[in-house]
C-alpha atoms as a PDB file:
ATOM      1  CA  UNK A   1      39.958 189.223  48.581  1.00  0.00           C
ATOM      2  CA  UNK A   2      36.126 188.734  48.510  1.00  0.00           C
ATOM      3  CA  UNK A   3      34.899 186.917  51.365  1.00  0.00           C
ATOM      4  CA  UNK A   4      32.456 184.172  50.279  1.00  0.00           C
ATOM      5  CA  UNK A   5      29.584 182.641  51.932  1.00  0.00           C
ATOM      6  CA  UNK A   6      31.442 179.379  51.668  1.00  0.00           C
ATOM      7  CA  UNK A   7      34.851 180.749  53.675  1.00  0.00           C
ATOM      8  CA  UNK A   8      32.493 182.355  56.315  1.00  0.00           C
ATOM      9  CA  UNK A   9      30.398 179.092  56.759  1.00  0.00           C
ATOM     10  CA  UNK A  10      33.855 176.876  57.148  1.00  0.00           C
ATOM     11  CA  UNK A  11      35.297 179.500  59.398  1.00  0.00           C
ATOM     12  CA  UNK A  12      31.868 179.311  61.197  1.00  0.00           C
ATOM     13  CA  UNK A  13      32.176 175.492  61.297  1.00  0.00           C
ATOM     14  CA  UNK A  14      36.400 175.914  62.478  1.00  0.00           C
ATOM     15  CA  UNK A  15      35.733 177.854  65.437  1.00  0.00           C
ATOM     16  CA  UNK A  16      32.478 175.498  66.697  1.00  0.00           C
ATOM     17  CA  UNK A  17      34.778 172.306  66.867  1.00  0.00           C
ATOM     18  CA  UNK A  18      36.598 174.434  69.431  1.00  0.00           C
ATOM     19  CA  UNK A  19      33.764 174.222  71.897  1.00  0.00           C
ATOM     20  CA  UNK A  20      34.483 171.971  74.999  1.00  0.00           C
ATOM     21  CA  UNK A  21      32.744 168.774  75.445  1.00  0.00           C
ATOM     22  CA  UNK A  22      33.023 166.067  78.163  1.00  0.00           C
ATOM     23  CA  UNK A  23      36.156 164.290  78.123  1.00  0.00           C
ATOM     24  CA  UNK A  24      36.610 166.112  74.670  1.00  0.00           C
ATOM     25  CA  UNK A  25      34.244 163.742  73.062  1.00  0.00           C
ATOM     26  CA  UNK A  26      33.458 166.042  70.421  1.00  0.00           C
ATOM     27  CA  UNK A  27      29.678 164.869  70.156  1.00  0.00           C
ATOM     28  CA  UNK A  28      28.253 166.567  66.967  1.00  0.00           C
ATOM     29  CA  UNK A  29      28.039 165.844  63.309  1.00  0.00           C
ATOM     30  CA  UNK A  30      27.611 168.978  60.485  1.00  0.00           C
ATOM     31  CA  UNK A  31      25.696 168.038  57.562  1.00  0.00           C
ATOM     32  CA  UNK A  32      26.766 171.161  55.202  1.00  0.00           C
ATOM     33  CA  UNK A  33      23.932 171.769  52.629  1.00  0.00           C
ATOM     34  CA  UNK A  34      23.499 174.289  49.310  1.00  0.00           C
ATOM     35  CA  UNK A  35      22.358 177.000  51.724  1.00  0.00           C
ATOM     36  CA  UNK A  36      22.722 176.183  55.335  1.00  0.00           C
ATOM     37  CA  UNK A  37      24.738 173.759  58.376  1.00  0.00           C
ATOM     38  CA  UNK A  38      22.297 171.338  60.088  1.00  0.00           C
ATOM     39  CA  UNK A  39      23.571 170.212  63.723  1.00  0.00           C
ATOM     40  CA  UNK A  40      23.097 166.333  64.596  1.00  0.00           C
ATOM     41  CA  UNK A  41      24.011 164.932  68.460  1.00  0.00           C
ATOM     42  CA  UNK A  42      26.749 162.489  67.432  1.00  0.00           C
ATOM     43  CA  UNK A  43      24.907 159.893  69.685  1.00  0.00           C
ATOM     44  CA  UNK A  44      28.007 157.722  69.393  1.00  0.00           C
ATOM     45  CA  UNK A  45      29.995 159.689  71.323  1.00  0.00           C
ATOM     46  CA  UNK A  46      27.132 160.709  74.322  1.00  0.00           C
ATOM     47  CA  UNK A  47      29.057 159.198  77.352  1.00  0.00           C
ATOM     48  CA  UNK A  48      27.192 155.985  78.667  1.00  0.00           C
ATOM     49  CA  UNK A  49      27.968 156.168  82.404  1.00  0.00           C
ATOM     50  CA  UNK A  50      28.885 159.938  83.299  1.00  0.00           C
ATOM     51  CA  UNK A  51      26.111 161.464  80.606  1.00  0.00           C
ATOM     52  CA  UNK A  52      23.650 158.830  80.033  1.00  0.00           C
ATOM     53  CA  UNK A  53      20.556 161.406  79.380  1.00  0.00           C
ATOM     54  CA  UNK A  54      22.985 163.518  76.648  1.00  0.00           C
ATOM     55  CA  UNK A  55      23.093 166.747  78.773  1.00  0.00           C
ATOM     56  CA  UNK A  56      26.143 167.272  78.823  1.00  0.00           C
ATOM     57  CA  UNK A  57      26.248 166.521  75.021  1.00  0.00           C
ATOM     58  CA  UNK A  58      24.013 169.070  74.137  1.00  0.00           C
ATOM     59  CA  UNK A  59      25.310 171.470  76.399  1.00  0.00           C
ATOM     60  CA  UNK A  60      29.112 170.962  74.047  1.00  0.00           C
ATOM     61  CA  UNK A  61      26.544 171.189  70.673  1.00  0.00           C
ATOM     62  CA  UNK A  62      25.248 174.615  72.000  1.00  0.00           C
ATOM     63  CA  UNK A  63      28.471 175.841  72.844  1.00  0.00           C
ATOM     64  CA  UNK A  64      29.629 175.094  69.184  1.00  0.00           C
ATOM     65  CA  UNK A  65      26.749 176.661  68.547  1.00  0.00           C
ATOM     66  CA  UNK A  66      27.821 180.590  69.915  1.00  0.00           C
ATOM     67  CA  UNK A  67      31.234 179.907  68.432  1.00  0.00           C
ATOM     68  CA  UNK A  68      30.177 179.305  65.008  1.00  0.00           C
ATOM     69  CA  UNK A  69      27.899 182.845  65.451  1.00  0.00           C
ATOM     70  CA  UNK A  70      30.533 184.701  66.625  1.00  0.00           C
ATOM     71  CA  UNK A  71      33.146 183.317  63.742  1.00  0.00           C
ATOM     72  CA  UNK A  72      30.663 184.658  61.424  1.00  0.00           C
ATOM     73  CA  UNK A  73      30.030 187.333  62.973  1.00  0.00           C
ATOM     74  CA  UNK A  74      33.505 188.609  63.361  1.00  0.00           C
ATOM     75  CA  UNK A  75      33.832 188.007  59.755  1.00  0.00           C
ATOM     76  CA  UNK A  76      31.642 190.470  59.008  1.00  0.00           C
ATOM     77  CA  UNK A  77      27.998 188.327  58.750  1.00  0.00           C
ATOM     78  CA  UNK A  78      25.179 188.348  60.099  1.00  0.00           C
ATOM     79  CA  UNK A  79      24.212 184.026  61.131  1.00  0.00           C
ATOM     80  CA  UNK A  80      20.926 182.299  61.890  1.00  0.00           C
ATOM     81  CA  UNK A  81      19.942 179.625  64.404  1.00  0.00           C
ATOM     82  CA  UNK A  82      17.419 177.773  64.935  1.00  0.00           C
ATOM     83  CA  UNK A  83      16.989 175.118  67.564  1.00  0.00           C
ATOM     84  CA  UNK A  84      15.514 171.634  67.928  1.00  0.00           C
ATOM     85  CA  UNK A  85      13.941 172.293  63.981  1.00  0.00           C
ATOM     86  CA  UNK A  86      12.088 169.285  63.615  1.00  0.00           C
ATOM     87  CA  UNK A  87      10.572 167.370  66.516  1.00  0.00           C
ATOM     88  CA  UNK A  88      10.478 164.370  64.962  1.00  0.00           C
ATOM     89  CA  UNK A  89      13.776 164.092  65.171  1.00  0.00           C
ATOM     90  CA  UNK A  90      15.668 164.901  67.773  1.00  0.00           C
ATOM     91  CA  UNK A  91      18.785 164.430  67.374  1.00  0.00           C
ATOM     92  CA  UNK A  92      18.789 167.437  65.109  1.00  0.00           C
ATOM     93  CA  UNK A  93      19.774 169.815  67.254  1.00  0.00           C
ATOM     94  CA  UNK A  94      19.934 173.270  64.858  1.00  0.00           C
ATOM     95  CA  UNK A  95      19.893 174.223  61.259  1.00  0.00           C
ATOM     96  CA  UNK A  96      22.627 177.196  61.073  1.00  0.00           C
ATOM     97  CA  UNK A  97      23.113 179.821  57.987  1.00  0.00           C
ATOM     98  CA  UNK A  98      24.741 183.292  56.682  1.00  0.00           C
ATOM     99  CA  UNK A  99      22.492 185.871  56.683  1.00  0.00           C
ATOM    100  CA  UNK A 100      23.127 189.867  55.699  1.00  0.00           C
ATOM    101  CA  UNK A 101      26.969 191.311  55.498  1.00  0.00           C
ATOM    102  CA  UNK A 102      27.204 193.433  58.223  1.00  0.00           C
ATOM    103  CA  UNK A 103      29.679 194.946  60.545  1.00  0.00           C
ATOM    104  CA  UNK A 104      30.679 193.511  63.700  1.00  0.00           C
ATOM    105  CA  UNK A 105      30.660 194.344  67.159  1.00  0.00           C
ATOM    106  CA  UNK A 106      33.908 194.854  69.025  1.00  0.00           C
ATOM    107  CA  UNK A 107      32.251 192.247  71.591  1.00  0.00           C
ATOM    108  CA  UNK A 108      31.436 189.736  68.883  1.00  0.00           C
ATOM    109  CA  UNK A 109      35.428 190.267  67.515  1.00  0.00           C
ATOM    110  CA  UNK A 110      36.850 189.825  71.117  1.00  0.00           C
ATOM    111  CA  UNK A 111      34.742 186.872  71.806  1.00  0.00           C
ATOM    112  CA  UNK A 112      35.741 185.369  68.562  1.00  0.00           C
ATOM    113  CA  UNK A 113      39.566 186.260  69.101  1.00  0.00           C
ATOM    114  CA  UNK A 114      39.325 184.223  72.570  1.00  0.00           C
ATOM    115  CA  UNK A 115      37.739 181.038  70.583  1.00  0.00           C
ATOM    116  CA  UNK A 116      41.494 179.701  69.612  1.00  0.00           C
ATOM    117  CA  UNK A 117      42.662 181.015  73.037  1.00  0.00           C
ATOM    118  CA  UNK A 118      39.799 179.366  75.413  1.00  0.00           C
ATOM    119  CA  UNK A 119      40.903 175.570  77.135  1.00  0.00           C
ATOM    120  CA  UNK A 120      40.218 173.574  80.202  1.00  0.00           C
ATOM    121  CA  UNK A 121      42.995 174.888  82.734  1.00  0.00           C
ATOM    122  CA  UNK A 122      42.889 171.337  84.924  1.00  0.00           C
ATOM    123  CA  UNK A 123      45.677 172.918  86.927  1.00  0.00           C
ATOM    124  CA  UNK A 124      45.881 174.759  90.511  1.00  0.00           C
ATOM    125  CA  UNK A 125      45.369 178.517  90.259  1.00  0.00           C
ATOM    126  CA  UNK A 126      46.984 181.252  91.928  1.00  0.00           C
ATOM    127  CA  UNK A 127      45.884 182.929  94.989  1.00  0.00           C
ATOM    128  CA  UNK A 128      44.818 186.088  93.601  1.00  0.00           C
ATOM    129  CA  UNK A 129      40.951 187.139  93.360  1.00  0.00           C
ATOM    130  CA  UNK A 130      39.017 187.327  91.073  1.00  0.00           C
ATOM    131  CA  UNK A 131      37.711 191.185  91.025  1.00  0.00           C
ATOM    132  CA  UNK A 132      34.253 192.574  91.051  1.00  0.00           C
ATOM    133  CA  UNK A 133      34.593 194.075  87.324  1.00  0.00           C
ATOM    134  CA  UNK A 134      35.391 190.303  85.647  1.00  0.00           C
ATOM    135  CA  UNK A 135      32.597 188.911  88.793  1.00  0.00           C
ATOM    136  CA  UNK A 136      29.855 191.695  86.782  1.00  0.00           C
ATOM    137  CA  UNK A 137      31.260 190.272  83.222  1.00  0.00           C
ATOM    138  CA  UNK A 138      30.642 186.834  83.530  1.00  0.00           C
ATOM    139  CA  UNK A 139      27.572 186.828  85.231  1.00  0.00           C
ATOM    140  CA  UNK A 140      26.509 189.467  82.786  1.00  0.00           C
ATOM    141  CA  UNK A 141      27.231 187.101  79.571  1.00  0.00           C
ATOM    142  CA  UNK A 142      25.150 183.896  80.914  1.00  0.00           C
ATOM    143  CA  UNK A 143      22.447 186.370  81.353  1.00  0.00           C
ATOM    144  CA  UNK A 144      22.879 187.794  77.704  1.00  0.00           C
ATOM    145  CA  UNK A 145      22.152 183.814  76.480  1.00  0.00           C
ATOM    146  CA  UNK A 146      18.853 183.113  78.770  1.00  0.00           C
ATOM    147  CA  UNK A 147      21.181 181.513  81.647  1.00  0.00           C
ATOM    148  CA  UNK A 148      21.763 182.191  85.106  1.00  0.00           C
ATOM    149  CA  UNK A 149      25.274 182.479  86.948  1.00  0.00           C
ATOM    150  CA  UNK A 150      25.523 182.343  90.726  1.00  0.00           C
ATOM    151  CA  UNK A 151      28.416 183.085  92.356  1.00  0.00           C
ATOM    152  CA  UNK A 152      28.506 180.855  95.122  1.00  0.00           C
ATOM    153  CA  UNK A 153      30.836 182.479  97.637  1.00  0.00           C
ATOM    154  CA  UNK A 154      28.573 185.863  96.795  1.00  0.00           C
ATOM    155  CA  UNK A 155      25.670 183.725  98.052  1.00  0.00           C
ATOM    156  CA  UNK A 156      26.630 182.016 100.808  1.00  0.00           C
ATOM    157  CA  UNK A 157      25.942 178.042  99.267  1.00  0.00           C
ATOM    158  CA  UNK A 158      29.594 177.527  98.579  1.00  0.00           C
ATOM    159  CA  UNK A 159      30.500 175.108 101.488  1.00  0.00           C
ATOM    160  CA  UNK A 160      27.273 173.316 101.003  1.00  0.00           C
ATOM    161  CA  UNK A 161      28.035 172.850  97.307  1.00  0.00           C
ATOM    162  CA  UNK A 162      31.767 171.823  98.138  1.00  0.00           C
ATOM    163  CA  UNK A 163      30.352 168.909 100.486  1.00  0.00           C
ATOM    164  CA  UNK A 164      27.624 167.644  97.238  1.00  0.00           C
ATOM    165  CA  UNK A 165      30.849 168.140  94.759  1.00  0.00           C
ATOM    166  CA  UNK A 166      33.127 165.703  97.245  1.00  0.00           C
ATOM    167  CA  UNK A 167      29.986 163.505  97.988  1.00  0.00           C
ATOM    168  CA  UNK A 168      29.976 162.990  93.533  1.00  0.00           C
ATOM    169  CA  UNK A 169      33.274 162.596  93.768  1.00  0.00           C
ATOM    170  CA  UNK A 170      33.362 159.895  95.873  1.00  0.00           C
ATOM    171  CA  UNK A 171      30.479 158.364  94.384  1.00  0.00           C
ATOM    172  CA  UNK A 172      31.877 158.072  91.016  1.00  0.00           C
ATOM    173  CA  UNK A 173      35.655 157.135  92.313  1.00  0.00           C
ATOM    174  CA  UNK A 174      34.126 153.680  93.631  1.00  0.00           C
ATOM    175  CA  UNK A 175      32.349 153.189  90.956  1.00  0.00           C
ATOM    176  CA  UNK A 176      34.120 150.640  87.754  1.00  0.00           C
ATOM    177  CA  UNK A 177      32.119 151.997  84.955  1.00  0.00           C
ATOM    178  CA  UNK A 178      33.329 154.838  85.845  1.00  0.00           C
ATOM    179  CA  UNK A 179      36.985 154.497  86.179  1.00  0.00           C
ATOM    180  CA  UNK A 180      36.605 152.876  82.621  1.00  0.00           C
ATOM    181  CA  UNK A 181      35.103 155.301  80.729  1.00  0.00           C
ATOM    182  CA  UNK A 182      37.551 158.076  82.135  1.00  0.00           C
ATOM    183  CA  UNK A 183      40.159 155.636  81.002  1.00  0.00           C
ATOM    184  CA  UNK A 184      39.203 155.406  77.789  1.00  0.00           C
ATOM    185  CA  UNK A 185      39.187 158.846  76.839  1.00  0.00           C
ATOM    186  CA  UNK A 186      41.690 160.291  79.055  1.00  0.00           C
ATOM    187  CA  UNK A 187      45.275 159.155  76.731  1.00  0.00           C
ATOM    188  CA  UNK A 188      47.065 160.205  74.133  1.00  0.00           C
ATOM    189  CA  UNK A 189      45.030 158.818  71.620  1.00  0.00           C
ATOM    190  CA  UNK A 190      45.997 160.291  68.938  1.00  0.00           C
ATOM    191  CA  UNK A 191      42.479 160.868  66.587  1.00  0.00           C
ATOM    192  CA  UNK A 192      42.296 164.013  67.870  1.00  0.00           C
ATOM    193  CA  UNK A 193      39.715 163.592  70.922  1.00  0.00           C
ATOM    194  CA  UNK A 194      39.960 162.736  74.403  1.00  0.00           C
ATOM    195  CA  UNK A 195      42.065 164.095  77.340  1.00  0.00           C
ATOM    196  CA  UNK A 196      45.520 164.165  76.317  1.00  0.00           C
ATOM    197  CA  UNK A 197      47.790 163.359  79.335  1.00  0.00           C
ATOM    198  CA  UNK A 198      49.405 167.165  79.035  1.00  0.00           C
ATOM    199  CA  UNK A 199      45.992 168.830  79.746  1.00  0.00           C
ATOM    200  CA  UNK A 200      45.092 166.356  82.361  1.00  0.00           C
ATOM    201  CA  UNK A 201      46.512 168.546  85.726  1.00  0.00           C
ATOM    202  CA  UNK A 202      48.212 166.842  88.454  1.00  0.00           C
ATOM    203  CA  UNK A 203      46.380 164.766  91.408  1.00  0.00           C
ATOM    204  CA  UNK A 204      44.954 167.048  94.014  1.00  0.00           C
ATOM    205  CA  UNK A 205      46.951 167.186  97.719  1.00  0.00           C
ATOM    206  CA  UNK A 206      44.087 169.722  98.956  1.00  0.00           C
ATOM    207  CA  UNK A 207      42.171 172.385  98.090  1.00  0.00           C
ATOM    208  CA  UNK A 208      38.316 173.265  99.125  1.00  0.00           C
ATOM    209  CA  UNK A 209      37.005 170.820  95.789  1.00  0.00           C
ATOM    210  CA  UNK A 210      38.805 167.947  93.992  1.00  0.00           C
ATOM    211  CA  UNK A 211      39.568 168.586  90.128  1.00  0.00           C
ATOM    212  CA  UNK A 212      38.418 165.244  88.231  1.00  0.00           C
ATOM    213  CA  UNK A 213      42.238 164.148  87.569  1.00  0.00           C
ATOM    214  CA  UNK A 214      43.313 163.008  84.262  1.00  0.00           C
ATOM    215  CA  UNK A 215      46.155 160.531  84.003  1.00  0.00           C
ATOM    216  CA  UNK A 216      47.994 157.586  85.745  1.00  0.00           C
ATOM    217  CA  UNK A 217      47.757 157.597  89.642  1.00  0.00           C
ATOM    218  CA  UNK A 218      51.135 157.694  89.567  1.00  0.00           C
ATOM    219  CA  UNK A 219      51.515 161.533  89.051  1.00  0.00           C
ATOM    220  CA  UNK A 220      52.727 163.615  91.619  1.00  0.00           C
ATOM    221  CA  UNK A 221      50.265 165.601  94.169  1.00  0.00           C
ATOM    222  CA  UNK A 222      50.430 169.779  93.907  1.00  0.00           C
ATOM    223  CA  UNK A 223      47.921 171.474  96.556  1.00  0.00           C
ATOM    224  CA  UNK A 224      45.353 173.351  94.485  1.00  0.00           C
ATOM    225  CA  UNK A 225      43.850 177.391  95.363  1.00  0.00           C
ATOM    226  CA  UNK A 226      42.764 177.592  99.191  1.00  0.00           C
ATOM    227  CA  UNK A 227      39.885 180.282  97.862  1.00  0.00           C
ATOM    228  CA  UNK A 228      38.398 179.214  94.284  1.00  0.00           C
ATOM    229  CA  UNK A 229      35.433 181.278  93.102  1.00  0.00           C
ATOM    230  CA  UNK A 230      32.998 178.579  92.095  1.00  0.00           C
ATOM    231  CA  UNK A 231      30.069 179.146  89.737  1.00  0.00           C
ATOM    232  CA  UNK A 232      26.951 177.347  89.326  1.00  0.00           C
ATOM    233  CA  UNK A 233      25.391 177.882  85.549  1.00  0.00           C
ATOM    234  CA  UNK A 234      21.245 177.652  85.462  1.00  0.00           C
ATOM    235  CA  UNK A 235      18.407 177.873  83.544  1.00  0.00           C
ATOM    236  CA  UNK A 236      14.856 178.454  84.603  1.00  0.00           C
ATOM    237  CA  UNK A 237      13.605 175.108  82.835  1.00  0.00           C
ATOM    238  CA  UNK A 238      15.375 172.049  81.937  1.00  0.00           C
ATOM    239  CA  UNK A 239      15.463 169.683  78.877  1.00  0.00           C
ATOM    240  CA  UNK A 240      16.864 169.511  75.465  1.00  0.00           C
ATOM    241  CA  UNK A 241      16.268 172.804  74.407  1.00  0.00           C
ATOM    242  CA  UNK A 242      17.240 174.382  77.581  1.00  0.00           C
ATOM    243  CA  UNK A 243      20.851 172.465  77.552  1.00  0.00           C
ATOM    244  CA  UNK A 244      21.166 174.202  74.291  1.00  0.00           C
ATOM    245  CA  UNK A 245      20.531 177.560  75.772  1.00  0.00           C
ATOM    246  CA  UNK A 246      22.576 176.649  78.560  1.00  0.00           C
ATOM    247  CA  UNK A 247      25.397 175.759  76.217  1.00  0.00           C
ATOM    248  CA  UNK A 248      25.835 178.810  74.388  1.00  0.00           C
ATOM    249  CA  UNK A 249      25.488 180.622  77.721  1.00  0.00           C
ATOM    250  CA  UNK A 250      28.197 178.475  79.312  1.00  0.00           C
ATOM    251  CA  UNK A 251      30.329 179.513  75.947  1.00  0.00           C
ATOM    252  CA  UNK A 252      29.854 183.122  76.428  1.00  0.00           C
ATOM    253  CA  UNK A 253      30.736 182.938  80.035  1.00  0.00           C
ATOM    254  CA  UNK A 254      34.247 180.822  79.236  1.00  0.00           C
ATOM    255  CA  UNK A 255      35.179 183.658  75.933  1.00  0.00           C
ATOM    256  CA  UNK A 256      34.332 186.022  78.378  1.00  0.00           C
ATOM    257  CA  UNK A 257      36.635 184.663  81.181  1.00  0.00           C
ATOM    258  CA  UNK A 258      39.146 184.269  78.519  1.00  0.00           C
ATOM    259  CA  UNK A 259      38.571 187.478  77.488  1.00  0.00           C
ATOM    260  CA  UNK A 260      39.665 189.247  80.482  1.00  0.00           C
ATOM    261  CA  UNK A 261      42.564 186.417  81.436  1.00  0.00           C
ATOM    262  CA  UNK A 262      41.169 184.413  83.485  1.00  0.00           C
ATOM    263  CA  UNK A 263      41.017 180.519  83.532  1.00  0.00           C
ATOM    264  CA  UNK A 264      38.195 177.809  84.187  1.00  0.00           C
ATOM    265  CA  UNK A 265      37.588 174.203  84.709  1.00  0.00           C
ATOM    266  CA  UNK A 266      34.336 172.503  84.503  1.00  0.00           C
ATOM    267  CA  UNK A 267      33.461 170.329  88.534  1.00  0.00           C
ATOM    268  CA  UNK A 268      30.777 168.192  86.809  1.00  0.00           C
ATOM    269  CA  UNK A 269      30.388 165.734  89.613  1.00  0.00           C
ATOM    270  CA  UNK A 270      27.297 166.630  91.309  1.00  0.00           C
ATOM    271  CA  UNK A 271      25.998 167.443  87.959  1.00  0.00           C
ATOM    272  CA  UNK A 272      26.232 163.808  86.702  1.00  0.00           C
ATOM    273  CA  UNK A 273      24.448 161.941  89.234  1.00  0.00           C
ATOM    274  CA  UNK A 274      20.865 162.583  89.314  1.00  0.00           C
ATOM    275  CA  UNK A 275      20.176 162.117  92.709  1.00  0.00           C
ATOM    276  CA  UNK A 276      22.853 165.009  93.838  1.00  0.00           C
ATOM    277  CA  UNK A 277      21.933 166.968  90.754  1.00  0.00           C
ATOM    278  CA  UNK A 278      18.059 167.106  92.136  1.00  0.00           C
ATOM    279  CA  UNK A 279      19.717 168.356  95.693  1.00  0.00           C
ATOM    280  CA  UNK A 280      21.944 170.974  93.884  1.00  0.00           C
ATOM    281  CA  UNK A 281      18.655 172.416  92.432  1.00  0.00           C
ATOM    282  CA  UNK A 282      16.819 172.461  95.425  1.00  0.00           C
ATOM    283  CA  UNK A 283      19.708 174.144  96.964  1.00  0.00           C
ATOM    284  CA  UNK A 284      19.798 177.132  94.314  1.00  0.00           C
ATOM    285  CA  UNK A 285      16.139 177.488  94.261  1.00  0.00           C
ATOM    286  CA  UNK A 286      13.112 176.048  92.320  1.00  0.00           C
ATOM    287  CA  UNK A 287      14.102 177.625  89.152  1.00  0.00           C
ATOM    288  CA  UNK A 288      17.544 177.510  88.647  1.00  0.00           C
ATOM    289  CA  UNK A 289      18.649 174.477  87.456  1.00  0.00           C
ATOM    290  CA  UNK A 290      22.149 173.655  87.451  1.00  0.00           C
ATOM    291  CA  UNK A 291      23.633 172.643  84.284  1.00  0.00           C
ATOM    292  CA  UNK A 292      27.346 173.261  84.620  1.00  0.00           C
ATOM    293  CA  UNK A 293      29.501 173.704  87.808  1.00  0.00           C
ATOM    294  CA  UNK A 294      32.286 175.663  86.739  1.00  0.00           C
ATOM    295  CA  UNK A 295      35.839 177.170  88.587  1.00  0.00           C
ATOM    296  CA  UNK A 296      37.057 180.104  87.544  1.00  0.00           C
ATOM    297  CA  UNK A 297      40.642 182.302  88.723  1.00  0.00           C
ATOM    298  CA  UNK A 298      44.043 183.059  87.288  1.00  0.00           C
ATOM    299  CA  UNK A 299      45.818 180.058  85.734  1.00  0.00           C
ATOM    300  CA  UNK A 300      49.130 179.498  84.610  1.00  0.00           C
ATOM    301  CA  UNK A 301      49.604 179.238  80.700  1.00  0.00           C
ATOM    302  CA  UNK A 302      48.437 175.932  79.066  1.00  0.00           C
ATOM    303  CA  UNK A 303      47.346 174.408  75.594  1.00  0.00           C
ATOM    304  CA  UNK A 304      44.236 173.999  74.294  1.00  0.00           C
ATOM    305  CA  UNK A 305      43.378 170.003  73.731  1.00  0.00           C
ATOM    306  CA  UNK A 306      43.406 168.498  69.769  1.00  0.00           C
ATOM    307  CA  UNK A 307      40.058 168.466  67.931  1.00  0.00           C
ATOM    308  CA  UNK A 308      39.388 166.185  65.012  1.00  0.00           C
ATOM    309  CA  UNK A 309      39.722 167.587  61.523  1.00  0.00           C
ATOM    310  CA  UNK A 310      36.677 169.007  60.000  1.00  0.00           C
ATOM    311  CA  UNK A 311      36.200 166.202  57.532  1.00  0.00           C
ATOM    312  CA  UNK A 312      35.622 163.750  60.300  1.00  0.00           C
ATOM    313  CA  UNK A 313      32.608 165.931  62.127  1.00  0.00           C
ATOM    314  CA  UNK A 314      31.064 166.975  58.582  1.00  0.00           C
ATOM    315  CA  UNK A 315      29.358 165.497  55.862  1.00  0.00           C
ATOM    316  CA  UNK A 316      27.962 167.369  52.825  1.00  0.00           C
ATOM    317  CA  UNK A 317      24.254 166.556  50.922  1.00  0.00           C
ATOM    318  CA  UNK A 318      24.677 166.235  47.416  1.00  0.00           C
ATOM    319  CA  UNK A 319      23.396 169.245  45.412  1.00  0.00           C
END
């Protein structure tokens, strides 16, 4: 069968709906043209009290971004990307196409293998650690996108980051607006977005950071991993076109982590308040800042959360 430029670009366009996004929002709209894929910020969907700037949003658009280059890729293409295209309008976040045929790399066809495979594991982790080999792997892959990862127990900011994670935590657990927004996207909703209650994880009865919970209050308490290995995602600058670097980085890092069989969950807390954000960065240092809070270690099996179909996040311009 001949594989044409139309299959690649819709297997492209499969594998970027895959990308995580807060509170599986799904924020992006595909305009499919004669010869290329134009990225919009579904400003809809941008979360009004945990994301009001649309970091977080563009951070899930850039992820989408690396998956839909490594689905072509690994189907034997060659892709181009180009970011923030037009400056007058910003919500256009990247005008994608199919270049050359060309082989792939085993990386590229690994990474692309994990797309289908990758989800938020909500759920405590075992006890065993994380070793230096998958430590070099990950840190290696936000590095290969422009990104920074720190390992936070490697150095020596992990308690300090634990108290500014529990601080958020607290911050946003008295706050209404929040408690209805997480509501309103954490059910089984059934259009294919949101938190469905199965991928929620259980209430935390310890552990050295709480894990945003998902789900009625009524769910039983499981003590989460003593020792997490905690990871704080950077980039030298900030702004729109830095959260898109930062997104395909983050990407990379979680196909990487799946990769090798590990698990992660995003701690956004101290990442959505602006005042605790701006300590997190002076923490780290004057140019890293923090864009994604992640915790990584060996899960237990789970399922990766619905996505909408691809005629709800597309639309096509007439030839």
């Amino acid at each position: 069968m001949i594989i044409t430029e139309s299959r690649v670009r819709t297997a492209g366009l499969e594998a970027a709906v895959r990308a995580p996004s807060p509170y599986n929002t799904q924020p992006w709209i595909f305009e499919v043209g004669p010869v290329g894929v134009d990225l919009f910020l579904d400003e809809d969907r941008v979360l009004a009290v945990v994301d009001t700037g649309g970091r977080e949003a563009r951070l899930a658009c850039g992820a989408a971004i690396l998956n839909f280059r490594l689905a072509v890729a690994a189907a034997g293409w060659a892709s181009t990307v180009e970011l923030l295209p037009d400056r007058t309008r910003p919500e256009l976040l990247a005008r994608l196409g199919i270049g050359q045929a060309r082989c792939p790399k085993a990386e590229e066809s690994r990474l692309a293998a994990a797309i289908p495979r990758r989800f938020s594991n909500r759920r405590p982790f075992t006890e065993a650690p994380v070793p230096a080999h998958a430590r070099h792997a990950v840190t290696a892959a936000a590095r290969a996108e422009g990104a920074n990862l720190l390992l936070l127990d490697e150095s020596g900011t992990l308690g300090t980051v634990a108290s500014l994670v529990r601080r958020a935590d607290t911050v946003q657990g008295e706050d209404p607006a929040f408690h209805r927004e997480l509501a309103e996207w954490t059910s089984e909703r059934g259009g294919g977005d949101g938190v469905p209650a199965f991928a929620g994880g259980p209430r935390s009865a310890g552990g050295l950071l709480p894990v945003r919970h998902h789900g009625p209050d009524s769910q039983p308490e499981r003590p989460y991993e003593r020792d997490p290995v905690i990871v704080a995602l950077t980039t030298p600058s900030d702004g729109p076109l830095s959260q898109l670097r930062a997104g395909l980085a983050l990407q990379r890092v979680l196909l990487t982590a799946t990769d090798l069989g590990l698990s992660a969950s995003f701690l956004s807390q101290p990442i959505e308040i602006a005042g605790i954000r701006a300590e997190l960065h002076q923490l780290l240092g004057a140019h890293e800042h923090p864009q994604s809070l992640l915790r990584l270690g060996y899960g237990y099996p789970g399922s990766p959360t619905p996505r909408r179909p691809l005629t709800a996040v597309t639309r096509r311009i007439p030839l």
